[in-house]
PDB file of N, CA and C in Angstrom:
ATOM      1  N   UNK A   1      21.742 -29.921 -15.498  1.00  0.00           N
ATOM      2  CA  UNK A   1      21.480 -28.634 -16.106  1.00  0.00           C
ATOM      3  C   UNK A   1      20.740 -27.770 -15.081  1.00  0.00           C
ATOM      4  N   UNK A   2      21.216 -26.517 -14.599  1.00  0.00           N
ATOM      5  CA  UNK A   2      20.891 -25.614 -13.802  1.00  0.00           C
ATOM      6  C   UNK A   2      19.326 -25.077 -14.278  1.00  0.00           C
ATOM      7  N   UNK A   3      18.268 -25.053 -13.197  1.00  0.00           N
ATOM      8  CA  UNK A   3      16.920 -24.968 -13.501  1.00  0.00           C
ATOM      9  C   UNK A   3      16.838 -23.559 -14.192  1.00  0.00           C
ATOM     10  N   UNK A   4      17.282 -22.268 -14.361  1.00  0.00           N
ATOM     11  CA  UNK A   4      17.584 -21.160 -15.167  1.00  0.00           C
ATOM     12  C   UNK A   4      18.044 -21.755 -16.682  1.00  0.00           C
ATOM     13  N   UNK A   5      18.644 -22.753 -16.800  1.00  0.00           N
ATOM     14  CA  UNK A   5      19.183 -22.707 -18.591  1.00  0.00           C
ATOM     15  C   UNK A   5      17.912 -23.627 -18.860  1.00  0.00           C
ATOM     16  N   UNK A   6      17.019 -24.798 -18.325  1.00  0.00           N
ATOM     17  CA  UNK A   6      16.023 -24.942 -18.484  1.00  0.00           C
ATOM     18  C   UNK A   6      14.875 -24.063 -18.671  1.00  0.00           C
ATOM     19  N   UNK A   7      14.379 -22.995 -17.817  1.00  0.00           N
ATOM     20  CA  UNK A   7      13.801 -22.358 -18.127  1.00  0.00           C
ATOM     21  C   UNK A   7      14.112 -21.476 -19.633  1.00  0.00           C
ATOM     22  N   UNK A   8      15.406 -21.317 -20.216  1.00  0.00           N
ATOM     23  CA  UNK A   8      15.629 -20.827 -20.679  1.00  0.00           C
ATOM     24  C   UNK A   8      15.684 -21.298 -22.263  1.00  0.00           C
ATOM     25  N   UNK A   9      15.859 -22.795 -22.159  1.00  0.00           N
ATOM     26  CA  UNK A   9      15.464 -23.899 -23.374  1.00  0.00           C
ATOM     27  C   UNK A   9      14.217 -24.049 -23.224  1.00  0.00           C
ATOM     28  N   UNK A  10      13.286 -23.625 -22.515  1.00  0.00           N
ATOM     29  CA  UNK A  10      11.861 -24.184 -23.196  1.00  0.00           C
ATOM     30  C   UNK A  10      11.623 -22.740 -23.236  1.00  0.00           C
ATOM     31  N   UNK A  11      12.092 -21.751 -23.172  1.00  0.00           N
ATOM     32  CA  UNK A  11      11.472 -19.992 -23.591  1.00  0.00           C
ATOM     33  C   UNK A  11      12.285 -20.466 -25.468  1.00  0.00           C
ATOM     34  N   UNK A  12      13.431 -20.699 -25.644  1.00  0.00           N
ATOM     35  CA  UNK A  12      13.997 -20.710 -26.712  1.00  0.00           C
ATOM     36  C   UNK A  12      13.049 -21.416 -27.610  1.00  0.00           C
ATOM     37  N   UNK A  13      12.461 -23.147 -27.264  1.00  0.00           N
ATOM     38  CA  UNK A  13      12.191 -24.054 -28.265  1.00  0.00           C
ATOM     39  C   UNK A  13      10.555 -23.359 -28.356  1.00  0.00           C
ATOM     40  N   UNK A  14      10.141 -22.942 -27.394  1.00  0.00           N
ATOM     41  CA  UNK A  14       8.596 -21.822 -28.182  1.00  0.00           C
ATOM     42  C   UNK A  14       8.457 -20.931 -28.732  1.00  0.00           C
ATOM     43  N   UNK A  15       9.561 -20.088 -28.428  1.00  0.00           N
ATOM     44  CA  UNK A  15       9.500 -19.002 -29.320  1.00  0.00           C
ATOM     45  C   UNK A  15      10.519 -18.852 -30.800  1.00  0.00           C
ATOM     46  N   UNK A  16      11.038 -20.324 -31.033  1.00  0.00           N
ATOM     47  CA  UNK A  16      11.849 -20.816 -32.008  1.00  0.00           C
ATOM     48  C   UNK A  16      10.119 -21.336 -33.154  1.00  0.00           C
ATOM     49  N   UNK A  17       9.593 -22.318 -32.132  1.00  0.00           N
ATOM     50  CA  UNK A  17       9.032 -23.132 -32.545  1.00  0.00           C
ATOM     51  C   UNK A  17       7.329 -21.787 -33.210  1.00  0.00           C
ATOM     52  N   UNK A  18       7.227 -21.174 -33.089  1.00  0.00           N
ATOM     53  CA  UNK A  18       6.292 -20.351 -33.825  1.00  0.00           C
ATOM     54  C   UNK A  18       6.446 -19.890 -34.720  1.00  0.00           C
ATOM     55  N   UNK A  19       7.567 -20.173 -35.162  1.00  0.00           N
ATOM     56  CA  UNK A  19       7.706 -19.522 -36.907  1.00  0.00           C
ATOM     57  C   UNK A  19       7.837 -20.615 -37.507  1.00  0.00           C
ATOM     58  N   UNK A  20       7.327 -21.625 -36.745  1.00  0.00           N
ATOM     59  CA  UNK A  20       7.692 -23.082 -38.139  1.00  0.00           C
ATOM     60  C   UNK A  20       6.304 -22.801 -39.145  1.00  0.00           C
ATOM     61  N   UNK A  21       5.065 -22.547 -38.585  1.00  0.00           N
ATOM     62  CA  UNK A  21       3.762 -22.646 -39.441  1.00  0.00           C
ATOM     63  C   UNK A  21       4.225 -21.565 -40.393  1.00  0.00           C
ATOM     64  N   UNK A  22       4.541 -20.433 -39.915  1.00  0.00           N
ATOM     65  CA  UNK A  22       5.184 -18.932 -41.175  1.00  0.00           C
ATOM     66  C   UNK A  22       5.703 -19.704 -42.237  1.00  0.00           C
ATOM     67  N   UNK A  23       6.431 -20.231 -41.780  1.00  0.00           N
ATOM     68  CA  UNK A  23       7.951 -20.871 -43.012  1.00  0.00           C
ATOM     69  C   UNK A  23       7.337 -22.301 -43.591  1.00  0.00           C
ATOM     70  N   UNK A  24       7.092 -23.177 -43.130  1.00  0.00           N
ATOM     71  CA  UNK A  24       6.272 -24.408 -43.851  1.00  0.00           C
ATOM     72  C   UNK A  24       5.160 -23.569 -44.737  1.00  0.00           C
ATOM     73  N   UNK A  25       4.149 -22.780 -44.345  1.00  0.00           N
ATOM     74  CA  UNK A  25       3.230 -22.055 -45.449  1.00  0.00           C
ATOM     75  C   UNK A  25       3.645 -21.171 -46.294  1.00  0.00           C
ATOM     76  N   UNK A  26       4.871 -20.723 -46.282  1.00  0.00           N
ATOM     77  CA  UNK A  26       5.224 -19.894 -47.425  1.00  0.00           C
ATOM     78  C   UNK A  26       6.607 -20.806 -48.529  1.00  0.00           C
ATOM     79  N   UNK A  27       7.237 -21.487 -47.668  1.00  0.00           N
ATOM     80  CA  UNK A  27       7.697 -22.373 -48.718  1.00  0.00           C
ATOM     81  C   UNK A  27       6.514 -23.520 -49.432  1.00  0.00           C
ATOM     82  N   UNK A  28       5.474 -23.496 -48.907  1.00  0.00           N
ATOM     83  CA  UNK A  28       4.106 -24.742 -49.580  1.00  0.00           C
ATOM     84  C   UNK A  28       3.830 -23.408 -50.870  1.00  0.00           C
ATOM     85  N   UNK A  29       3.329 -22.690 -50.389  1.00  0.00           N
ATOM     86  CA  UNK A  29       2.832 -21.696 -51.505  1.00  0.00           C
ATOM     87  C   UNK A  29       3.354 -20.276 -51.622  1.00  0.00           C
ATOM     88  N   UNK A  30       4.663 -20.306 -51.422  1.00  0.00           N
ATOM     89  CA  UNK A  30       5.393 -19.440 -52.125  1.00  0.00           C
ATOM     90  C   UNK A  30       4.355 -17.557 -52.280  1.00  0.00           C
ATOM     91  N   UNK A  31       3.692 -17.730 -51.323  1.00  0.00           N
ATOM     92  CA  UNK A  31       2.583 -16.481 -51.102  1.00  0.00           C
ATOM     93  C   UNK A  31       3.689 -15.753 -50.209  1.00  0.00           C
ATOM     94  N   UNK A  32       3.683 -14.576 -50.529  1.00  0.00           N
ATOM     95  CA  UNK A  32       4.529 -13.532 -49.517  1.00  0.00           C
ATOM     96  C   UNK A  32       4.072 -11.950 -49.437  1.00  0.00           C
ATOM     97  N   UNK A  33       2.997 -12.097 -50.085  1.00  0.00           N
ATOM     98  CA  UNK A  33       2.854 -10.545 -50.352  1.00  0.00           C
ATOM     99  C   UNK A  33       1.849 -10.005 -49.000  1.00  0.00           C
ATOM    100  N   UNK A  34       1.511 -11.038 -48.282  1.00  0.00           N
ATOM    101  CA  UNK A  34       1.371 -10.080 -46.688  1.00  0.00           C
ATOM    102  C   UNK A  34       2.494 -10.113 -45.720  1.00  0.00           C
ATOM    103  N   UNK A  35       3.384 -10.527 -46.272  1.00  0.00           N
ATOM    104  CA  UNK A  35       4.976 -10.043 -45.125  1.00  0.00           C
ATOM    105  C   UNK A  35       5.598  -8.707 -45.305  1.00  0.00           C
ATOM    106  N   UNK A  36       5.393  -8.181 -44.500  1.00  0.00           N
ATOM    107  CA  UNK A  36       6.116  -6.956 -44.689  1.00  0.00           C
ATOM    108  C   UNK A  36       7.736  -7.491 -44.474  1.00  0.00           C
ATOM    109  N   UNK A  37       8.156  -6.628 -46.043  1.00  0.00           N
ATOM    110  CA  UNK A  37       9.878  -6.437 -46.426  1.00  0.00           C
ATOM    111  C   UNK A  37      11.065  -6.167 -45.060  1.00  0.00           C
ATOM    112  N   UNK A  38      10.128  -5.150 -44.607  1.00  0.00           N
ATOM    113  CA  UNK A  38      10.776  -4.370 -43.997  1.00  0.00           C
ATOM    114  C   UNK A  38      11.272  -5.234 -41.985  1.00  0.00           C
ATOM    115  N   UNK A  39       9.599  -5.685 -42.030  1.00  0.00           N
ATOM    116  CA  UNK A  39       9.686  -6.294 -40.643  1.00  0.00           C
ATOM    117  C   UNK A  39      10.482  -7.497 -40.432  1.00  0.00           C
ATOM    118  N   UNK A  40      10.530  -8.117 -41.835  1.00  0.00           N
ATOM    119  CA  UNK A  40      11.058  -9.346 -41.787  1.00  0.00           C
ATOM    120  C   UNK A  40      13.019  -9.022 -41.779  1.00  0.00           C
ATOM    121  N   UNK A  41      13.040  -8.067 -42.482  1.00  0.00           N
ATOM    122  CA  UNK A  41      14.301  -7.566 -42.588  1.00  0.00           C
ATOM    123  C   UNK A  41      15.078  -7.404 -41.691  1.00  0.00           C
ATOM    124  N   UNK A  42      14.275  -6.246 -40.620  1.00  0.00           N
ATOM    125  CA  UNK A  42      14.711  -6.210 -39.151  1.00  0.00           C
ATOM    126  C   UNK A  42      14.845  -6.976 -38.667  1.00  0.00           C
ATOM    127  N   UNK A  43      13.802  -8.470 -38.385  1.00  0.00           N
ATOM    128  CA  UNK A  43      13.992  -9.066 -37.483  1.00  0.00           C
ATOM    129  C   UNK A  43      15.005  -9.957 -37.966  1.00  0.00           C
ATOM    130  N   UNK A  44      15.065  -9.986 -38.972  1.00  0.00           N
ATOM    131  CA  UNK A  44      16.328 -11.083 -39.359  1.00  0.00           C
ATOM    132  C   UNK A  44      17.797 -10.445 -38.769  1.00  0.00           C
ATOM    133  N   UNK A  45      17.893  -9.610 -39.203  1.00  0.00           N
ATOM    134  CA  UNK A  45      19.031  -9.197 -38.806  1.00  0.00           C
ATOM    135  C   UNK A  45      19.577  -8.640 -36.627  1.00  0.00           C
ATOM    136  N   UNK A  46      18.111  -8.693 -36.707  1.00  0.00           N
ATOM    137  CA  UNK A  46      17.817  -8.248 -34.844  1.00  0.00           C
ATOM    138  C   UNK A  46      18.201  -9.867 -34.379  1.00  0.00           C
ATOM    139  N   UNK A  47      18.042 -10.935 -35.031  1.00  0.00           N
ATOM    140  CA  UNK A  47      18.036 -12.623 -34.306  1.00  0.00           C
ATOM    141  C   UNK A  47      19.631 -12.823 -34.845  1.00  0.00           C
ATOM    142  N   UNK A  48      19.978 -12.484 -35.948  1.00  0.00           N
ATOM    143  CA  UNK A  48      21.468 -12.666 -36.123  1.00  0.00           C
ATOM    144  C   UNK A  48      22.255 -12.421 -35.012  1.00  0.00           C
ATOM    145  N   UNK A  49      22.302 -10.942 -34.647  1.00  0.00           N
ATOM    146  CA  UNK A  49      23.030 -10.063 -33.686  1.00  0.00           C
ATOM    147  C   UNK A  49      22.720 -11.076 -32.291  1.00  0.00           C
ATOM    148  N   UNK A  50      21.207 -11.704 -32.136  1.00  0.00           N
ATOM    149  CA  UNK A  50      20.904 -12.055 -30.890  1.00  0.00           C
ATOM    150  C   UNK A  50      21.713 -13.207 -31.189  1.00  0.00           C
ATOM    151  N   UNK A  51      22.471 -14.453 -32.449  1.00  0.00           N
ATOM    152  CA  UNK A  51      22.736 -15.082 -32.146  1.00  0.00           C
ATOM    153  C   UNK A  51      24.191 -15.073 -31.919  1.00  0.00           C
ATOM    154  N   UNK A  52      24.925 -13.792 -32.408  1.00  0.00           N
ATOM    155  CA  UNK A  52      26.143 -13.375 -32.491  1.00  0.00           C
ATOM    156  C   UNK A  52      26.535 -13.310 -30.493  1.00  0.00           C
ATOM    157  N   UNK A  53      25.683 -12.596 -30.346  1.00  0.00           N
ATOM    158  CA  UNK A  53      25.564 -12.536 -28.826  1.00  0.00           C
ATOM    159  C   UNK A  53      25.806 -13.461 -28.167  1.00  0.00           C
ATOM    160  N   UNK A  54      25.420 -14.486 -28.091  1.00  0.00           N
ATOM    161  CA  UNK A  54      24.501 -15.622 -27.562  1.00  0.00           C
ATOM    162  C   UNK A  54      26.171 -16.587 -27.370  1.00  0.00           C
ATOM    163  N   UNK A  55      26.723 -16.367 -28.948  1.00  0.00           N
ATOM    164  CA  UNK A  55      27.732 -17.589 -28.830  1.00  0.00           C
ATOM    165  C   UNK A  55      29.019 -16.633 -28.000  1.00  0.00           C
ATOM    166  N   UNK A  56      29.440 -15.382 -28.215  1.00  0.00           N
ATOM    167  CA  UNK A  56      29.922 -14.696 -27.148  1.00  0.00           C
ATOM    168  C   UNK A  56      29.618 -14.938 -25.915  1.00  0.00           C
ATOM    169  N   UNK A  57      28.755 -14.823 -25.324  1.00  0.00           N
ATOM    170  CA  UNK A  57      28.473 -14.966 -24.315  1.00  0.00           C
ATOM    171  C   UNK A  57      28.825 -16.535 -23.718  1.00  0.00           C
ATOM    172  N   UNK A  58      28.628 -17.575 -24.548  1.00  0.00           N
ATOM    173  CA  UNK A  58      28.257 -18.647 -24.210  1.00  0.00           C
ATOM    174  C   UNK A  58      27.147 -19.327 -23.412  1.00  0.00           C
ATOM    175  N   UNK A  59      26.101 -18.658 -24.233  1.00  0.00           N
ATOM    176  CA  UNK A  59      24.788 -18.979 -23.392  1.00  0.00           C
ATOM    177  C   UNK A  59      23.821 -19.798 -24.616  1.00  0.00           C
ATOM    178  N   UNK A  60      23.983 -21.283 -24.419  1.00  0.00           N
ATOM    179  CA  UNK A  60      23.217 -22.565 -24.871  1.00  0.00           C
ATOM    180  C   UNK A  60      22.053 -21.640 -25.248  1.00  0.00           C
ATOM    181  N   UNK A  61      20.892 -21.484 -24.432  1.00  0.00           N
ATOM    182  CA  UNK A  61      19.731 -21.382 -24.559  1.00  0.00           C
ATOM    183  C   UNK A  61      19.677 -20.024 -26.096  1.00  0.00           C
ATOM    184  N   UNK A  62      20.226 -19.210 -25.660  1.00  0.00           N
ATOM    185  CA  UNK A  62      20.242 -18.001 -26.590  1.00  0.00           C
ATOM    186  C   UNK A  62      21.194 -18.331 -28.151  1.00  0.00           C
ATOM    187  N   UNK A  63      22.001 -19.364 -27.955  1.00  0.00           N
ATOM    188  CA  UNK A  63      22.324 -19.789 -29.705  1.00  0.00           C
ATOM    189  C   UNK A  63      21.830 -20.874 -30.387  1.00  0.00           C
ATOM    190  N   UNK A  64      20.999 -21.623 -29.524  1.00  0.00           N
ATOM    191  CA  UNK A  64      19.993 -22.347 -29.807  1.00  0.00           C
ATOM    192  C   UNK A  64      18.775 -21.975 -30.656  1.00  0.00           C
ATOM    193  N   UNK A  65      18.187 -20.921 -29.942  1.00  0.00           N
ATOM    194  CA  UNK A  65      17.052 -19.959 -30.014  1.00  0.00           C
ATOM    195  C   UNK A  65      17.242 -19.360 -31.231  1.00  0.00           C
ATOM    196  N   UNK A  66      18.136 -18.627 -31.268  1.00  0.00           N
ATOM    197  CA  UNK A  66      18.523 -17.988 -32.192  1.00  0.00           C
ATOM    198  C   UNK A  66      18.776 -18.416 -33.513  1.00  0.00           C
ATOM    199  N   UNK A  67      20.134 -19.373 -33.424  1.00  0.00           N
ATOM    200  CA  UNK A  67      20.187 -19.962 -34.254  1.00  0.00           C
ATOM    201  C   UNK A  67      19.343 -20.945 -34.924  1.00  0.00           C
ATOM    202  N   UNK A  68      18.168 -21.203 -34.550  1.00  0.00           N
ATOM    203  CA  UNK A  68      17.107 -22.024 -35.064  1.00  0.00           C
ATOM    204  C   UNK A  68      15.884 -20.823 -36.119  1.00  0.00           C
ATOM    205  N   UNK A  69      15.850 -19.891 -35.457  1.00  0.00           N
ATOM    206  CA  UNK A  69      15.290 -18.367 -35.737  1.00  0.00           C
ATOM    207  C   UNK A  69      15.913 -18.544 -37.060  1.00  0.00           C
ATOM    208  N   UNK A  70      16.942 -17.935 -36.570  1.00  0.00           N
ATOM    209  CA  UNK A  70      17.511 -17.078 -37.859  1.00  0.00           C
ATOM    210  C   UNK A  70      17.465 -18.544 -39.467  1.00  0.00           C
ATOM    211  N   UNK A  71      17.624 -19.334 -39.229  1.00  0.00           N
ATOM    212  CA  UNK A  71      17.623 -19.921 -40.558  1.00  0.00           C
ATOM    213  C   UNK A  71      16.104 -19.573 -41.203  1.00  0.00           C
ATOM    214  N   UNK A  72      14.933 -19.986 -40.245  1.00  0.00           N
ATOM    215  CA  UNK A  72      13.613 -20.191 -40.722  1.00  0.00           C
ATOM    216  C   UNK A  72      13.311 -18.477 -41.346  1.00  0.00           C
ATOM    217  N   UNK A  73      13.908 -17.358 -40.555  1.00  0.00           N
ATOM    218  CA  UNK A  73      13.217 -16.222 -40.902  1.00  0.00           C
ATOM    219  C   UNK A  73      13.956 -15.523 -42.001  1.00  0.00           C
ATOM    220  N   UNK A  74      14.966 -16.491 -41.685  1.00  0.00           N
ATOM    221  CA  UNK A  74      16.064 -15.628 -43.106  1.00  0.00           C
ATOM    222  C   UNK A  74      15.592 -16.821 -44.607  1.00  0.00           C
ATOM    223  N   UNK A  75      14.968 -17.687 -44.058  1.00  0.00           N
ATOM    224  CA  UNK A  75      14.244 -18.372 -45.510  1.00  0.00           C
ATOM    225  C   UNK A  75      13.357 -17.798 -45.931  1.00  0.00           C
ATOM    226  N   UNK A  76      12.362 -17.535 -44.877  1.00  0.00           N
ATOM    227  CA  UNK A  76      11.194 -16.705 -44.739  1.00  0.00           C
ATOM    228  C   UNK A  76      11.485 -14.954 -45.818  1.00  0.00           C
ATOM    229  N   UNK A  77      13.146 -14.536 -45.194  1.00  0.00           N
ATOM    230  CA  UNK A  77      13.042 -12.842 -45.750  1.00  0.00           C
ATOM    231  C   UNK A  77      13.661 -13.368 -47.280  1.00  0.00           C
ATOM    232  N   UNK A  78      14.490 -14.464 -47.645  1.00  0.00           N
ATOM    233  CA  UNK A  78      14.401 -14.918 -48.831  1.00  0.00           C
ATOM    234  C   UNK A  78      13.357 -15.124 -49.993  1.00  0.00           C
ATOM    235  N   UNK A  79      12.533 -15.800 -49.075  1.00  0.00           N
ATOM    236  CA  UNK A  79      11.519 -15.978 -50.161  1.00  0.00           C
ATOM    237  C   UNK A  79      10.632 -14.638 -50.722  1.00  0.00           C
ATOM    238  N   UNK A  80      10.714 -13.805 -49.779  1.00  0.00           N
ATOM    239  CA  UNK A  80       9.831 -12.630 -49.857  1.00  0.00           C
ATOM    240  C   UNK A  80      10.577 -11.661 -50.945  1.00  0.00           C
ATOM    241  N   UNK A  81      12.034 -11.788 -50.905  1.00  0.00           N
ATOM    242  CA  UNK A  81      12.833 -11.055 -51.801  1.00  0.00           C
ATOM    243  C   UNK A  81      12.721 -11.316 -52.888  1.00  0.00           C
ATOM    244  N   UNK A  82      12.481 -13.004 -53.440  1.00  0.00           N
ATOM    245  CA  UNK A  82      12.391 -13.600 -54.283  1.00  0.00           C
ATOM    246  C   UNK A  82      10.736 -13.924 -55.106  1.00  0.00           C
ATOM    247  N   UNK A  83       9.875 -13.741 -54.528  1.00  0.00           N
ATOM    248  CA  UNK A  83       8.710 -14.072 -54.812  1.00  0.00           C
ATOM    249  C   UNK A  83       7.651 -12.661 -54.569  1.00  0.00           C
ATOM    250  N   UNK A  84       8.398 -11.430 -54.004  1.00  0.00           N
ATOM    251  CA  UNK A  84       7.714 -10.527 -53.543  1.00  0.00           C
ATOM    252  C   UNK A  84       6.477 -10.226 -52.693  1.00  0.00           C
TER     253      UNK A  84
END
């Protein structure tokens, strides 16, 4: 594996890996009313596009990333829809 897609899997699995505490604490207690609707909205749909990208392109690191994103934050903009 070329030292660039490495660098590029450990940028993915940290900045994947910081929304696990978000999403484990709001599926534990179902609390959502300091998420903003709106931010979560965007970004859900801003990590989709990044993962839409990603598999076009064929770049591992970026549908990895992404695709790990987008489930947790789109649980995350779920619950917020659902629990307010």
């Amino acid at each position: 594996m070329p030292g660039l897609d490495i660098l590029g899997f450990v940028a993915a699995l940290l900045t994947t890996l910081c929304w696990l505490p978000q999403a484990f604490r709001t599926i534990r207690t179902k609390d959502t009313k300091s998420l903003s609707l709106v931010t979560q909205s965007v970004f859900t749909v801003g990590v989709g596009l990044w993962l839409i990208y990603g598999i076009i392109a064929g770049n591992a690191p970026i549908i990895f990333a992404n695709g790990v994103t987008f489930v947790l934050v789109a649980l995350i903009l779920a619950m917020k829809l659902r629990y307010g």
